[in-house]
Protein backbone atom coordinates (compact mmCIF):
# COMPACT_ATOMS: atom_id res chain seq x y z
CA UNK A 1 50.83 114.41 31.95
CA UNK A 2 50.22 111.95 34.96
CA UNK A 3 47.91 108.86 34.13
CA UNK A 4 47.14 109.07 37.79
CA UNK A 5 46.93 111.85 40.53
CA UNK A 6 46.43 111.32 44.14
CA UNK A 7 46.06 114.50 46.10
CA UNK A 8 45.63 115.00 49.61
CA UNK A 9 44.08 111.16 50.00
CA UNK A 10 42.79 110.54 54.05
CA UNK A 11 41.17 107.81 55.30
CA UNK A 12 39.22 108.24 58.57
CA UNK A 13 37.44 105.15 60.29
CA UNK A 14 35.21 105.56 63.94
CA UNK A 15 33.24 108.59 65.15
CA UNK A 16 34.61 112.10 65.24
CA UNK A 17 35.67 111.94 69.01
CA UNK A 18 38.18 109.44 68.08
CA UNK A 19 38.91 109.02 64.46
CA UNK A 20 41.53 105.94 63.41
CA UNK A 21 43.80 107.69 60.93
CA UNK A 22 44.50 104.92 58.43
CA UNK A 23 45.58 106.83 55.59
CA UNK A 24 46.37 110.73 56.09
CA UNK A 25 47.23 113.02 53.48
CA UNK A 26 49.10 110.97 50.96
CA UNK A 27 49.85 112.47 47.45
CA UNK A 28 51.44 110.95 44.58
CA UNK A 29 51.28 111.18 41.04
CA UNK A 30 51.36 108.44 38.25
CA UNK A 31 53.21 108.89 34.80
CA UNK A 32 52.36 106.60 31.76
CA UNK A 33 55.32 104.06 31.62
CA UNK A 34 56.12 104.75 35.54
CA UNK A 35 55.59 100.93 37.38
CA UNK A 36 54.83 101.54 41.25
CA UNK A 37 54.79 99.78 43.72
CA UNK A 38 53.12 100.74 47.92
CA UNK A 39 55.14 98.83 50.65
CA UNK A 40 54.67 99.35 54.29
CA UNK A 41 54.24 97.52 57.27
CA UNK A 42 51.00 95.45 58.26
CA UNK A 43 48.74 97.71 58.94
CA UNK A 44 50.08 101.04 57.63
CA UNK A 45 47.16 101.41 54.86
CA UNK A 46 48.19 100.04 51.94
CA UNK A 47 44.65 98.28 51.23
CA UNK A 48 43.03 101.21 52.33
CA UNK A 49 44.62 103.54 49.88
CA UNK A 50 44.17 101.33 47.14
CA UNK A 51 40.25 100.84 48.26
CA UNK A 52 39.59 104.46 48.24
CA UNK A 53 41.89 105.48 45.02
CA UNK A 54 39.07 102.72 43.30
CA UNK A 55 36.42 104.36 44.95
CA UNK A 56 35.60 101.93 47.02
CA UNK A 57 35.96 103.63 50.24
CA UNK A 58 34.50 107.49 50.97
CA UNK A 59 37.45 109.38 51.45
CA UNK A 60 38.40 113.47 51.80
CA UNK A 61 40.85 114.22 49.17
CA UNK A 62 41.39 114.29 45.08
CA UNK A 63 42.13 111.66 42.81
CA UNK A 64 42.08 111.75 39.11
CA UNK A 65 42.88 109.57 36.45
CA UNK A 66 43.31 110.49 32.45
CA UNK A 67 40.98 108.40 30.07
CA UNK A 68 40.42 106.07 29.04
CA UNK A 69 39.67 104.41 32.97
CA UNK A 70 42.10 102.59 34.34
């Protein structure tokens, strides 16, 4: 059973006419003992990610995580 499940995750910034894509449809799944780790380039939306995966961010998209909370 995953500790964490990401499913479908997008991240949209700016009106609908022209919407910044700064996450799009990531998915990825957690195991207890797993260690990971998100690389990328400046700007490829690594903070975002982790922003909305804490629920700090309004996103379209699943995430769940076994209790207790992480």
């Amino acid at each position: 059973m995953a500790l964490l499940n990401v499913d479908q995750l997008s991240v949209h910034f700016g009106d609908e006419g022209t919407p910044f894509k700064a996450v799009d449809r990531i998915s990825y799944s957690v195991k207890q003992g797993e260690v990971v780790g998100i690389v990328g380039e400046s700007g490829s939306g690594k903070s975002v990610s982790s922003l909305a995966i804490m629920g700090l961010i309004d996103y379209p998209g699943r995430v769940m995580a076994e209790k207790p909370a992480l």
